[in-house]
Protein backbone atom coordinates (compact mmCIF):
# COMPACT_ATOMS: atom_id res chain seq x y z
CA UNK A 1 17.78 -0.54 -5.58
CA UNK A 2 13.65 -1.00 -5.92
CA UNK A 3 11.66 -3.85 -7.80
CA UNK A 4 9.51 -2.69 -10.76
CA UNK A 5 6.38 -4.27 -11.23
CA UNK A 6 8.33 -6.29 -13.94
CA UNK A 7 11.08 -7.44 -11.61
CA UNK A 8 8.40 -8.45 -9.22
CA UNK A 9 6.87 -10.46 -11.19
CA UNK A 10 9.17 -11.87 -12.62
CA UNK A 11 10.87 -12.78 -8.93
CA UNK A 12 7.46 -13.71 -7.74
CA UNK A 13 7.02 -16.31 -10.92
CA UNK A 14 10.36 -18.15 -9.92
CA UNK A 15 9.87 -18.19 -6.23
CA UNK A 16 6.40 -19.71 -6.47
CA UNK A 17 7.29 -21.84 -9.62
CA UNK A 18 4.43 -19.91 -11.56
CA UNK A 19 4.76 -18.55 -15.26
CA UNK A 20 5.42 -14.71 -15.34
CA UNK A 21 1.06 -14.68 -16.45
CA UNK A 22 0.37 -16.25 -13.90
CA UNK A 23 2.25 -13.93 -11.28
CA UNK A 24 1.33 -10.90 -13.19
CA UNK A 25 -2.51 -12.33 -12.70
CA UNK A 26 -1.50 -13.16 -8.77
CA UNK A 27 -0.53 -9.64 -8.45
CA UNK A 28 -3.08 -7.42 -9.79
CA UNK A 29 -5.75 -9.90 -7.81
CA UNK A 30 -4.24 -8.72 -4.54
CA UNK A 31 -3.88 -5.11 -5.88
CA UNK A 32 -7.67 -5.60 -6.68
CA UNK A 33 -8.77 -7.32 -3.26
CA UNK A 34 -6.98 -4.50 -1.38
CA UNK A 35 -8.20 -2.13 -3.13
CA UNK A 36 -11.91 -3.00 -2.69
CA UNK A 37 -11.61 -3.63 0.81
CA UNK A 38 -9.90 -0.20 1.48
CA UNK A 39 -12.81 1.27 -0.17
CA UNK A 40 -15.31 -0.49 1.73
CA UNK A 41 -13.59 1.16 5.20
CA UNK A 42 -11.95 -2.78 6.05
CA UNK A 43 -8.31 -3.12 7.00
CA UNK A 44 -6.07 -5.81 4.97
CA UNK A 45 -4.40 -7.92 7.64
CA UNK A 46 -1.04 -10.22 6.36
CA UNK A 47 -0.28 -11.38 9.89
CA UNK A 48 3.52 -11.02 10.48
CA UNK A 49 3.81 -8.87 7.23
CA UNK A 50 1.81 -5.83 7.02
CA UNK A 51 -1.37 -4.17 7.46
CA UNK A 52 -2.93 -1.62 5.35
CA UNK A 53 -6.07 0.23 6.85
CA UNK A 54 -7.97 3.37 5.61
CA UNK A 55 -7.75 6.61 8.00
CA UNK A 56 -9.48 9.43 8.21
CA UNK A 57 -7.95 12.76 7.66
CA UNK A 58 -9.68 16.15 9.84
CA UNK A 59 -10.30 19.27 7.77
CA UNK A 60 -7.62 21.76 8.15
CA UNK A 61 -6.09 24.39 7.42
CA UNK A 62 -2.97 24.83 4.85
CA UNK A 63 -1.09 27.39 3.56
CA UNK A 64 -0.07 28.10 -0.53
CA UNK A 65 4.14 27.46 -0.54
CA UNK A 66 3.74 29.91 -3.54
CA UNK A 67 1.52 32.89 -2.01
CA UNK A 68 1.62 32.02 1.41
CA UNK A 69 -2.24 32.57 1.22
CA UNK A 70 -4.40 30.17 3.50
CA UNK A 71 -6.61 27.62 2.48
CA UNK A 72 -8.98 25.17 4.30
CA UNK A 73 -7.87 21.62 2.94
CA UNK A 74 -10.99 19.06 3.79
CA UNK A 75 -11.83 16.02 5.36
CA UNK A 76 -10.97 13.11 3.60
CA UNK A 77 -9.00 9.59 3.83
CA UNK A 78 -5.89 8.32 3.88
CA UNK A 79 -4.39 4.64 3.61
CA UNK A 80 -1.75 3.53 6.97
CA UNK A 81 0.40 0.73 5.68
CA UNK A 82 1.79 -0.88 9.05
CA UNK A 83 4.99 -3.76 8.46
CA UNK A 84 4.36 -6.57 10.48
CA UNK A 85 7.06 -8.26 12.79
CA UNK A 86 8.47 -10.41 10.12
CA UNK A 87 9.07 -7.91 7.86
CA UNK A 88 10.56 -5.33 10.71
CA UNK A 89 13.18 -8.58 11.58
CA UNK A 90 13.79 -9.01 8.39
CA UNK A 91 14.96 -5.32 8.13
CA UNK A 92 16.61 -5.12 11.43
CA UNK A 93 19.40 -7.61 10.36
């Protein structure tokens, strides 16, 4: 089973005694501040939770699953989420 965003939110407004606005607001904040600081090249650090980081991706070179013809797939980024020891403990049991 998997949270929606409305489940979240909704678990999220009862565990911090917030209204389901005020989670929803809580939410798409961090969504935001990731988000900018991904772009900017910065890693997002939750010690004990996870970290999120931008990597780069090399140019290479791919193949068409369809033609089998091969293309050159370039540079770019990527995003590395990374759970933090909590989290993996919390898994583990």
């Amino acid at each position: 089973m998997s949270l929606n965003r409305t489940e979240l939110v909704a678990a999220i407004a009862e565990q911090a005694s917030l209204s389901k606005t005020q989670a929803d607001a809580a939410l798409s904040a961090l969504q935001d501040v990731v988000i900018a600081n991904l772009e900017k090249g910065e890693a997002v650090k939750v010690p004990g939770f996870l970290n999120v980081e931008r990597v780069e991706r090399a140019a290479r070179t791919g193949r068409n699953p369809r033609t089998g013809e091969e293309l050159q797939i370039p540079a770019g980024y990527g995003v590395k989420v990374t759970a933090g020891s909590a989290l993996k403990k919390a898994v583990a049991k």
